[in-house]
C-alpha atoms as a PDB file:
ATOM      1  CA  UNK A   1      91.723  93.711  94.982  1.00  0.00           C
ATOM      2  CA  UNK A   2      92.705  94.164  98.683  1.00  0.00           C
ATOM      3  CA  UNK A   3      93.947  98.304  99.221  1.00  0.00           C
ATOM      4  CA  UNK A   4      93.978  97.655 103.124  1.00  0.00           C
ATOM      5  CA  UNK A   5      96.259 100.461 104.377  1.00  0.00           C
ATOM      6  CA  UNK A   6      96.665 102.159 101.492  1.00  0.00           C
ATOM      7  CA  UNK A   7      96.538 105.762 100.645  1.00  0.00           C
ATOM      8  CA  UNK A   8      94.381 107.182  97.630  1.00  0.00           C
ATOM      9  CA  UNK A   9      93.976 110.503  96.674  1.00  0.00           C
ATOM     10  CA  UNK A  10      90.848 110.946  94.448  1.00  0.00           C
ATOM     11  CA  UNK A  11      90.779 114.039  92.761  1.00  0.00           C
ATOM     12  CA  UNK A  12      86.959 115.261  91.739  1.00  0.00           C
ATOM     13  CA  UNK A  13      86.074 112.848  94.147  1.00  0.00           C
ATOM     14  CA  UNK A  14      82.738 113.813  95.628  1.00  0.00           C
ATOM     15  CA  UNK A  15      80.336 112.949  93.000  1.00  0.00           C
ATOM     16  CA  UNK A  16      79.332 110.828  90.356  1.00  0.00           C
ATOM     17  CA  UNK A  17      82.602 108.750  88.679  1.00  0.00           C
ATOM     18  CA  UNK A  18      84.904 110.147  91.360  1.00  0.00           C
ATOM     19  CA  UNK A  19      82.572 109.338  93.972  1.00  0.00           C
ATOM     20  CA  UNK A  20      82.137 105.708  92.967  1.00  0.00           C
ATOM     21  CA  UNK A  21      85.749 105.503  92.889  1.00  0.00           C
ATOM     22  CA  UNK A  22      86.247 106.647  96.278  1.00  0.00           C
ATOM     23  CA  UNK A  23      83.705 104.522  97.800  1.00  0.00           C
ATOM     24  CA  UNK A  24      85.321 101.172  96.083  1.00  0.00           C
ATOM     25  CA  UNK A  25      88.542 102.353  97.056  1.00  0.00           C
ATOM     26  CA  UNK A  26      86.905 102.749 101.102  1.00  0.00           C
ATOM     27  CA  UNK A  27      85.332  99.599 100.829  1.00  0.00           C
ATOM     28  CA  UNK A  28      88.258  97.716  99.844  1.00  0.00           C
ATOM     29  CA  UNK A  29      89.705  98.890 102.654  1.00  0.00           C
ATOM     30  CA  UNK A  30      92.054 102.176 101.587  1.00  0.00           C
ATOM     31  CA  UNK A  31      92.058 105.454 103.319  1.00  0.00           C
ATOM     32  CA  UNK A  32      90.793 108.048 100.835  1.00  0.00           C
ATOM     33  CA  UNK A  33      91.258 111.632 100.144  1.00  0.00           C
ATOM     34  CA  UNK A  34      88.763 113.322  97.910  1.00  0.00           C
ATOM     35  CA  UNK A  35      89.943 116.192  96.341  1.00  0.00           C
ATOM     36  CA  UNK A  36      86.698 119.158  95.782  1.00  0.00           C
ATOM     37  CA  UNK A  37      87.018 122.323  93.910  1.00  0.00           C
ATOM     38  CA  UNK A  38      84.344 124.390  95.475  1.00  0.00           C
ATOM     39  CA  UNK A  39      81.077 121.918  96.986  1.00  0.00           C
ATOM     40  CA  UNK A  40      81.601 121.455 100.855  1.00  0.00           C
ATOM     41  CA  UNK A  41      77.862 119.967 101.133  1.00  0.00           C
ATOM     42  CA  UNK A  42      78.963 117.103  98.610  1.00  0.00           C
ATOM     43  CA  UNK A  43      82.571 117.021  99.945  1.00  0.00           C
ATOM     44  CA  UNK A  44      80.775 115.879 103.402  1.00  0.00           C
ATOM     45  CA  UNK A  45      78.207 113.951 102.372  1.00  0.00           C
ATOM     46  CA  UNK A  46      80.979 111.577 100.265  1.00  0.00           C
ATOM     47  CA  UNK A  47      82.903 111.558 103.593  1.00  0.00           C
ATOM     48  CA  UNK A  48      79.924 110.109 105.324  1.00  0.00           C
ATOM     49  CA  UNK A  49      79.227 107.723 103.018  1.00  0.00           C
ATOM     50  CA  UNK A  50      83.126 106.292 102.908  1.00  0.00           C
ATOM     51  CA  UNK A  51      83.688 102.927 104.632  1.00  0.00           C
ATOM     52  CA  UNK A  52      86.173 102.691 107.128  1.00  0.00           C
ATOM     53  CA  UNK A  53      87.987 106.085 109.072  1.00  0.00           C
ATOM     54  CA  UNK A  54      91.081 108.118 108.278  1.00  0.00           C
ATOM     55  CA  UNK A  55      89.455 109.548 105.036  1.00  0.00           C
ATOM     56  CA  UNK A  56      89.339 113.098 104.993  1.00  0.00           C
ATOM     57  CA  UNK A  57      88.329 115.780 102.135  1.00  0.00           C
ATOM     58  CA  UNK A  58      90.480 118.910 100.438  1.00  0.00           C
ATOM     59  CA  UNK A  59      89.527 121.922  98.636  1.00  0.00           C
ATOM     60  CA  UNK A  60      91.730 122.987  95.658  1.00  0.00           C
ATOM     61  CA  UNK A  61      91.427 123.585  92.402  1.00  0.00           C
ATOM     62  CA  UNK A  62      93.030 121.348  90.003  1.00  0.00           C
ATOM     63  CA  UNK A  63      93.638 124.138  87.154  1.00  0.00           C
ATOM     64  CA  UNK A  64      96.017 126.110  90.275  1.00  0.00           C
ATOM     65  CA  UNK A  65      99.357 125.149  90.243  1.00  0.00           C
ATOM     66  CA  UNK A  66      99.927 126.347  93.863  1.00  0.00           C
ATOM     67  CA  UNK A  67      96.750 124.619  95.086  1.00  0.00           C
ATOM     68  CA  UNK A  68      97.457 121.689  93.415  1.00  0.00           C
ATOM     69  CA  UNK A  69     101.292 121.739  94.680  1.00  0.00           C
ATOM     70  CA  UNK A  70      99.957 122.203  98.416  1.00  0.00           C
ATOM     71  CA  UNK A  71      96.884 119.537  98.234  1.00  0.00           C
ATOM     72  CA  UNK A  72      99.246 116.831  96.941  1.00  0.00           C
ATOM     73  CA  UNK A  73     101.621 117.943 100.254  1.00  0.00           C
ATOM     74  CA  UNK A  74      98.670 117.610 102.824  1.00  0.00           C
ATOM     75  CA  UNK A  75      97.575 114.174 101.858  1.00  0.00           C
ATOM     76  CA  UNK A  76     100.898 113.096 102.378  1.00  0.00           C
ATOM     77  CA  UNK A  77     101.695 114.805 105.524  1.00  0.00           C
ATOM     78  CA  UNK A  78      97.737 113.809 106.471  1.00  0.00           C
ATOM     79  CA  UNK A  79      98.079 109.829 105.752  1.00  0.00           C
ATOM     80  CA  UNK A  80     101.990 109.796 105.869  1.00  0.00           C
ATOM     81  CA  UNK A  81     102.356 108.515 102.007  1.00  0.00           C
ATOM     82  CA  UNK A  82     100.798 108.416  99.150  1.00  0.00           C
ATOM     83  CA  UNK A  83     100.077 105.128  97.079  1.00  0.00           C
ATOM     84  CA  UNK A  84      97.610 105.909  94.563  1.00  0.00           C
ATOM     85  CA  UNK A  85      96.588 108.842  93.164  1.00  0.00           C
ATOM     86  CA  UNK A  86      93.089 108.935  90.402  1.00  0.00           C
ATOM     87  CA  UNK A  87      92.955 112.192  88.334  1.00  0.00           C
ATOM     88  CA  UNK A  88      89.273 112.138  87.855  1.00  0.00           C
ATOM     89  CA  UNK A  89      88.448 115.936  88.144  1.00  0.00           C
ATOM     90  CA  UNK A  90      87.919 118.120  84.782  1.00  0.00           C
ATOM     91  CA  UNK A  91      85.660 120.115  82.552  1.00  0.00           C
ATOM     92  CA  UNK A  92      83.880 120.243  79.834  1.00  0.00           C
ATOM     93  CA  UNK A  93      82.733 123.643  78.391  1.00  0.00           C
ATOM     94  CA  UNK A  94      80.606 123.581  75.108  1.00  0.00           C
ATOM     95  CA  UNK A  95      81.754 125.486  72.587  1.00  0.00           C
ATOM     96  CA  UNK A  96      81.122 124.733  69.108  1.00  0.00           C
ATOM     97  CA  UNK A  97      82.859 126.349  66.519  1.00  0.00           C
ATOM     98  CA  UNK A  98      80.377 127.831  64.060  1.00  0.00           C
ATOM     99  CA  UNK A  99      78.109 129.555  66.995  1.00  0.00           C
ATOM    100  CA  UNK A 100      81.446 130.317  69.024  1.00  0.00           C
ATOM    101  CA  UNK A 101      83.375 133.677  68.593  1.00  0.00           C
ATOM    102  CA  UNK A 102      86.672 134.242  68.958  1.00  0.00           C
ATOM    103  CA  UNK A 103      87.278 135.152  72.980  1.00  0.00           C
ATOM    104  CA  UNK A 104      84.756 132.671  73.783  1.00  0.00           C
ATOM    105  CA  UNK A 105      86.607 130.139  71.755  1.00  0.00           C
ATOM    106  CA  UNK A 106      89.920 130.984  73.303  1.00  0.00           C
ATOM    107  CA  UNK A 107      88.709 130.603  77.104  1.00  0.00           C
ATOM    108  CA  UNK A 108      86.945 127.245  76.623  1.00  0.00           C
ATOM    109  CA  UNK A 109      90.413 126.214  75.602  1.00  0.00           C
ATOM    110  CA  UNK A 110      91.891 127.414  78.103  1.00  0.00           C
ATOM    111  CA  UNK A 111      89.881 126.645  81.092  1.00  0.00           C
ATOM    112  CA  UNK A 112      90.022 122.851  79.543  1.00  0.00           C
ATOM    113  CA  UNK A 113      93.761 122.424  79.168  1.00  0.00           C
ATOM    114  CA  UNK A 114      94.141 123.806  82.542  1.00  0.00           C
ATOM    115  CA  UNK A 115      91.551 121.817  84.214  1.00  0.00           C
ATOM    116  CA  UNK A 116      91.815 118.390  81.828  1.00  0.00           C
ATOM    117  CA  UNK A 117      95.757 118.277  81.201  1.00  0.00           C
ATOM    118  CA  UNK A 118      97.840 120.314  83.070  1.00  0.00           C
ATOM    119  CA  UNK A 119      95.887 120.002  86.217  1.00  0.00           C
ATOM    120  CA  UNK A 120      96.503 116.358  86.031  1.00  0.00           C
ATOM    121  CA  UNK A 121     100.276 116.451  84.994  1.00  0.00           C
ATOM    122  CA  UNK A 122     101.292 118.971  87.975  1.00  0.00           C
ATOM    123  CA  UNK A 123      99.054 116.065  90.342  1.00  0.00           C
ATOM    124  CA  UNK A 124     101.296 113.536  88.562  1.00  0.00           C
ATOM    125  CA  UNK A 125     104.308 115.370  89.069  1.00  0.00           C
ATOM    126  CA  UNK A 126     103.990 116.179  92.284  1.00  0.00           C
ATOM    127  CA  UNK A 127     102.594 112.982  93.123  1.00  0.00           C
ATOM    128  CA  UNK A 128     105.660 110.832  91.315  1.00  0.00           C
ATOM    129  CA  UNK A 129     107.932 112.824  93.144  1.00  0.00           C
ATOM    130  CA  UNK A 130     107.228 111.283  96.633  1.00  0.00           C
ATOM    131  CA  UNK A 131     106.277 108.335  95.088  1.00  0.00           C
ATOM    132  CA  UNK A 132     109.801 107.801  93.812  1.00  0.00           C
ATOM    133  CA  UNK A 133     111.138 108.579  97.133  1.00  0.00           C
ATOM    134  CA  UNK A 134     108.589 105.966  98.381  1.00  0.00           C
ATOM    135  CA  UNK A 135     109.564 103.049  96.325  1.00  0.00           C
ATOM    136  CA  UNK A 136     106.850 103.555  93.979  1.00  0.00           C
ATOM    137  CA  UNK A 137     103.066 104.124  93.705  1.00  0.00           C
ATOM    138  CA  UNK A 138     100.157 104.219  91.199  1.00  0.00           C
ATOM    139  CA  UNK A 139      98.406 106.819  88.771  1.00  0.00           C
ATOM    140  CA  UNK A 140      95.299 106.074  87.294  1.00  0.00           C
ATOM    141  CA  UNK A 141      93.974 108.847  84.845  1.00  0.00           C
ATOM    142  CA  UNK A 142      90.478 109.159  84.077  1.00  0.00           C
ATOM    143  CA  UNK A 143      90.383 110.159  80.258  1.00  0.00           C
ATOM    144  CA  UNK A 144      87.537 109.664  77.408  1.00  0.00           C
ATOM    145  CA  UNK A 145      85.611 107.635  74.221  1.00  0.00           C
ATOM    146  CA  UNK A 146      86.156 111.023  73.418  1.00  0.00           C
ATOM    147  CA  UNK A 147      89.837 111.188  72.620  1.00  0.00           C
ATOM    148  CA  UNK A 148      89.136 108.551  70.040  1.00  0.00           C
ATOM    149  CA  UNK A 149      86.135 109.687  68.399  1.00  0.00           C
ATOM    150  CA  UNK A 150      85.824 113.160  68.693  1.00  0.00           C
ATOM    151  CA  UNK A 151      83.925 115.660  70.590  1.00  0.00           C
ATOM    152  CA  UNK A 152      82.606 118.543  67.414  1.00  0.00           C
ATOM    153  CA  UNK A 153      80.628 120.769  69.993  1.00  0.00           C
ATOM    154  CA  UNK A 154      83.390 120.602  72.755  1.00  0.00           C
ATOM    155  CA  UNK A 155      86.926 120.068  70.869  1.00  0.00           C
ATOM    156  CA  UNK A 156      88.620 121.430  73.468  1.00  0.00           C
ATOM    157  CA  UNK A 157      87.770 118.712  75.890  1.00  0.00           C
ATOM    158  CA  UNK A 158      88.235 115.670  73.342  1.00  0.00           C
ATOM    159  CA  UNK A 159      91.984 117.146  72.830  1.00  0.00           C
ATOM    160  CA  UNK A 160      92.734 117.095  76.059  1.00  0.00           C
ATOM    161  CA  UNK A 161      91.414 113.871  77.287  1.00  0.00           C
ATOM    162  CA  UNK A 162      93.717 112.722  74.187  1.00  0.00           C
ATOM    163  CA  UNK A 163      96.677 114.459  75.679  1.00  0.00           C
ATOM    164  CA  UNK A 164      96.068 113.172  78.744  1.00  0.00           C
ATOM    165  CA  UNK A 165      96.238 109.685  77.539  1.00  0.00           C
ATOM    166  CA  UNK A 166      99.488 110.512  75.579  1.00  0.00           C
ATOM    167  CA  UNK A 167     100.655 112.033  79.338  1.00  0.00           C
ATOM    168  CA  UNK A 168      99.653 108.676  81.233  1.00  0.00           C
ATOM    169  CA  UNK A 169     101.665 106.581  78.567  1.00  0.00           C
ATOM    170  CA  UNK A 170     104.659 108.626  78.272  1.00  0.00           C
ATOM    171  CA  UNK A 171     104.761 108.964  82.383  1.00  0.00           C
ATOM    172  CA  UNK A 172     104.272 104.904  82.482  1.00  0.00           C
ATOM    173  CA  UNK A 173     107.666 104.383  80.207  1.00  0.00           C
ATOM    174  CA  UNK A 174     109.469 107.196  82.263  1.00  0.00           C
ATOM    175  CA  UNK A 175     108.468 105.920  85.845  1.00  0.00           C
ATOM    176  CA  UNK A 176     109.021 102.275  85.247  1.00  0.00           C
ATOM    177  CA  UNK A 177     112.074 102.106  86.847  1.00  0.00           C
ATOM    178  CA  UNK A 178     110.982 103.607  90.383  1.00  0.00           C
ATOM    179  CA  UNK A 179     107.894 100.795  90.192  1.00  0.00           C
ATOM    180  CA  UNK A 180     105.127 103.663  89.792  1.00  0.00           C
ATOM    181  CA  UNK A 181     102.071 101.988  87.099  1.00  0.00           C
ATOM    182  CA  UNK A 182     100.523 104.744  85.202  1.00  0.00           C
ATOM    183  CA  UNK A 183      97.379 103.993  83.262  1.00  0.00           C
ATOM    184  CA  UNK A 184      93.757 105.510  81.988  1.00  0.00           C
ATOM    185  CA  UNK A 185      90.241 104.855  82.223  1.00  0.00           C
ATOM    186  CA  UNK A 186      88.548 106.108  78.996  1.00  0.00           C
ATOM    187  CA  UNK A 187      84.671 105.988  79.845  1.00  0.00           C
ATOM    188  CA  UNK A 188      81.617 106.754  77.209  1.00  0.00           C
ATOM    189  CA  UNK A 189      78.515 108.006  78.460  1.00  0.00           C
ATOM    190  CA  UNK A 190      78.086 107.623  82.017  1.00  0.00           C
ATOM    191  CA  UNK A 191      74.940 107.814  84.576  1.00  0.00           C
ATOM    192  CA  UNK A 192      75.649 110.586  86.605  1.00  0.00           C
ATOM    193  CA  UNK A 193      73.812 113.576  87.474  1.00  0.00           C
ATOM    194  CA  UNK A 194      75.971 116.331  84.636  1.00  0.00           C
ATOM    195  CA  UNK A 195      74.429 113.939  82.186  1.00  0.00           C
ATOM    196  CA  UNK A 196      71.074 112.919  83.695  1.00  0.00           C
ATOM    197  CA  UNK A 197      69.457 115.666  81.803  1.00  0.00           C
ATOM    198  CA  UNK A 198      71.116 114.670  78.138  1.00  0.00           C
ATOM    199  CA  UNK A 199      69.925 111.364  79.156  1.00  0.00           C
ATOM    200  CA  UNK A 200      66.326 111.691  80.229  1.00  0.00           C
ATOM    201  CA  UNK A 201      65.826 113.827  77.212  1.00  0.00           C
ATOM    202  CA  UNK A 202      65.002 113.862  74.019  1.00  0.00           C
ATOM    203  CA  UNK A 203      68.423 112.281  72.884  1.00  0.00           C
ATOM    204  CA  UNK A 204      68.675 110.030  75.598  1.00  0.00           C
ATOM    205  CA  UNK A 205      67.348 106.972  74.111  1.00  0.00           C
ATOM    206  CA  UNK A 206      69.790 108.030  70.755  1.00  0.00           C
ATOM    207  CA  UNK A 207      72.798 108.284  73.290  1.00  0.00           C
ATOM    208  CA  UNK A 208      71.904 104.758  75.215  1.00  0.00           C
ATOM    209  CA  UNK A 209      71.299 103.202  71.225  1.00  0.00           C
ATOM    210  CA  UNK A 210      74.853 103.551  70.674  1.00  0.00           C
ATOM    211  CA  UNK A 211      75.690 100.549  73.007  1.00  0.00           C
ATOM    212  CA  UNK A 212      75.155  96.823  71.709  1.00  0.00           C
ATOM    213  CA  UNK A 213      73.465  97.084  75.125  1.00  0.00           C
ATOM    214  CA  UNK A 214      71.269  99.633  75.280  1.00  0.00           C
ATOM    215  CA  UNK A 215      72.490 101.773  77.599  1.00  0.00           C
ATOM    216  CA  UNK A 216      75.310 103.388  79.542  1.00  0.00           C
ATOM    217  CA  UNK A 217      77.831 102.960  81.843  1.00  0.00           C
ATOM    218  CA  UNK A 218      77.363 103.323  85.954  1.00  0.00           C
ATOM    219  CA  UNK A 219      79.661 105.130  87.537  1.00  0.00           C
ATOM    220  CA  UNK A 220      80.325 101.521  89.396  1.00  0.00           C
ATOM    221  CA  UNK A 221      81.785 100.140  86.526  1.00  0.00           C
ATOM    222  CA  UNK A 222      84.347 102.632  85.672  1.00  0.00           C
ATOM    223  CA  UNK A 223      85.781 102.526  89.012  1.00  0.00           C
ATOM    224  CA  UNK A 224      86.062  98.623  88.909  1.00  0.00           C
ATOM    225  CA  UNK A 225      88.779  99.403  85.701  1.00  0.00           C
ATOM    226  CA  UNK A 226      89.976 101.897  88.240  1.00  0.00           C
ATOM    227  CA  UNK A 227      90.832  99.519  90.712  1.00  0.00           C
ATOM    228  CA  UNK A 228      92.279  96.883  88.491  1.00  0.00           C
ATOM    229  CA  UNK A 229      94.829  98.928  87.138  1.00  0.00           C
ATOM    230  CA  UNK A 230      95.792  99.765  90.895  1.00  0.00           C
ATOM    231  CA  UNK A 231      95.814  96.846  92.307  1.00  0.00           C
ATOM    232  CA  UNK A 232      98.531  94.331  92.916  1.00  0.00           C
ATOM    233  CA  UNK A 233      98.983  92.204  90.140  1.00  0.00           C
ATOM    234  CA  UNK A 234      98.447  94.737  87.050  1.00  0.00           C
ATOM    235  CA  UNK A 235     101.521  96.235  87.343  1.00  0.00           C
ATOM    236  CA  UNK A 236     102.437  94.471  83.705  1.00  0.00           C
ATOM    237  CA  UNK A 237      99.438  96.669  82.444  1.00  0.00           C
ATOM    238  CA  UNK A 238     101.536  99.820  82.809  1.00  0.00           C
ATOM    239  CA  UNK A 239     100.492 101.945  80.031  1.00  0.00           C
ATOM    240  CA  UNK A 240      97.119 100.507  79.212  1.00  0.00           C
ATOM    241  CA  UNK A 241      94.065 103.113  78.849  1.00  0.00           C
ATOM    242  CA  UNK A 242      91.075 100.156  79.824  1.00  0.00           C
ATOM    243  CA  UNK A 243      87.300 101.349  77.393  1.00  0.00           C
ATOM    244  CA  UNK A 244      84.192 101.275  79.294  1.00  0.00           C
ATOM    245  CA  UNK A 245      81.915 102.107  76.594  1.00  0.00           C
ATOM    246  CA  UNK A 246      79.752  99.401  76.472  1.00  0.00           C
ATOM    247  CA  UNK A 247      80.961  98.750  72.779  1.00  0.00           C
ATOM    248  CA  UNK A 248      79.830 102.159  71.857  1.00  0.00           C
ATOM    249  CA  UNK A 249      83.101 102.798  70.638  1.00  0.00           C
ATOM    250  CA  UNK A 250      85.324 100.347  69.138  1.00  0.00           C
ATOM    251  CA  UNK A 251      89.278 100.783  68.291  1.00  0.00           C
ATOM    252  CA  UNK A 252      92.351  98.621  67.695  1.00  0.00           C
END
């Protein structure tokens, strides 16, 4: 998996999954863009950490049309094109439904769609748009275990990892023909530090049980399916949404 001069765009992209993606992506040789919503300190620490030069860090926020519209333009004026974009960034506000009133209930929704789905689809939309003037590109969409088996104290965030698989399937039948691959990454539980608390406490050994292996993914592992799907050769795997769940999770 050789991405020597090309262009990612990494959105999330300073910490834990979207960090690990970046820094594959670097070390294979890509110039990356990480895409932050509001922490300079991590923005600049990821940049320091990146193999390689030409990588450079942008604030928007994914849930902001017009910020989204304008980020997607300054990578590509920045690098020149774009070859691979990875919609990592989103939310997940808990908000279970018998200890949840009504307004609460209706902006957890809302902030979730907006960060989870249509955050992502305006990326791949504006994204597809050069990359069909490009002669094609990649879209890998970071999704979740959770689409498939449910999330009952954050619904809102299960239904739209679900829609955004739907999204990455029905944009890898309608961008075929201009040679842009769409896929997903659905990870489980990951090691990262917004669930290092679940997972040192008093559930984490309950949450770690539910792998044949005792444990849960690294943030290293999900960006390995990440770069598969954009590499060279996958390009037959349009379509596919690639578990890393260590088993925890099982579908056919």
């Amino acid at each position: 998996m050789d991405f020597t001069d090309k262009t990612v765009l990494v959105t999330g992209g300073t910490r834990g999954i979207g960090k690990a993606i970046a820094l594959a992506f670097a070390k294979k040789g890509a110039r990356v863009a990480v895409l932050f919503r509001s922490d300079q300190a991590s923005a600049d620490k990821t940049l320091a950490e990146l193999e390689g030069g030409g990588h450079f860090a942008i604030k928007a926020d994914v849930a902001d049309p017009d910020q989204v519209e304008k980020a997607v333009f300054d990578v590509i004026k920045h690098f020149g094109s774009l070859d691979i974009v990875v919609n990592n960034a989103g939310i997940g506000v808990y908000h279970p439904l018998p200890t949840t009133d009504y307004k609460d209930w209706q902006q957890a929704w809302r902030q979730t769609i907006d960060a989870n789905l249509i955050g992502p689809a305006n990326i791949c939309f504006c994204a597809a748009k050069h990359m069909i003037d490009q002669g094609g590109g990649r879209i890998v969409n970071i999704t979740s275990r959770g689409a498939f088996r449910g999330e009952p104290t954050k619904a809102a965030y299960g239904a739209s990892k679900a829609g955004l698989n739907s999204l990455s399937q029905s944009l890898a039948v309608a961008l075929a023909e201009y040679k842009i691959f769409v896929g997903a990454v659905a990870p489980g539980f990951v090691n990262t530090e917004l669930t290092a608390d679940r997972l040192n406490g008093p559930e984490g050994e309950a949450i770690k049980a539910q792998s044949p292996f005792n444990r849960v993914a690294q943030p290293e592992e999900v960006a390995h399916a990440v770069l598969f799907l954009a590499s060279a050769g996958a390009e037959f795997s349009t379509g596919t949404i690639i578990d890393v769940n260590g088993a925890s999770y099982l579908r056919s």
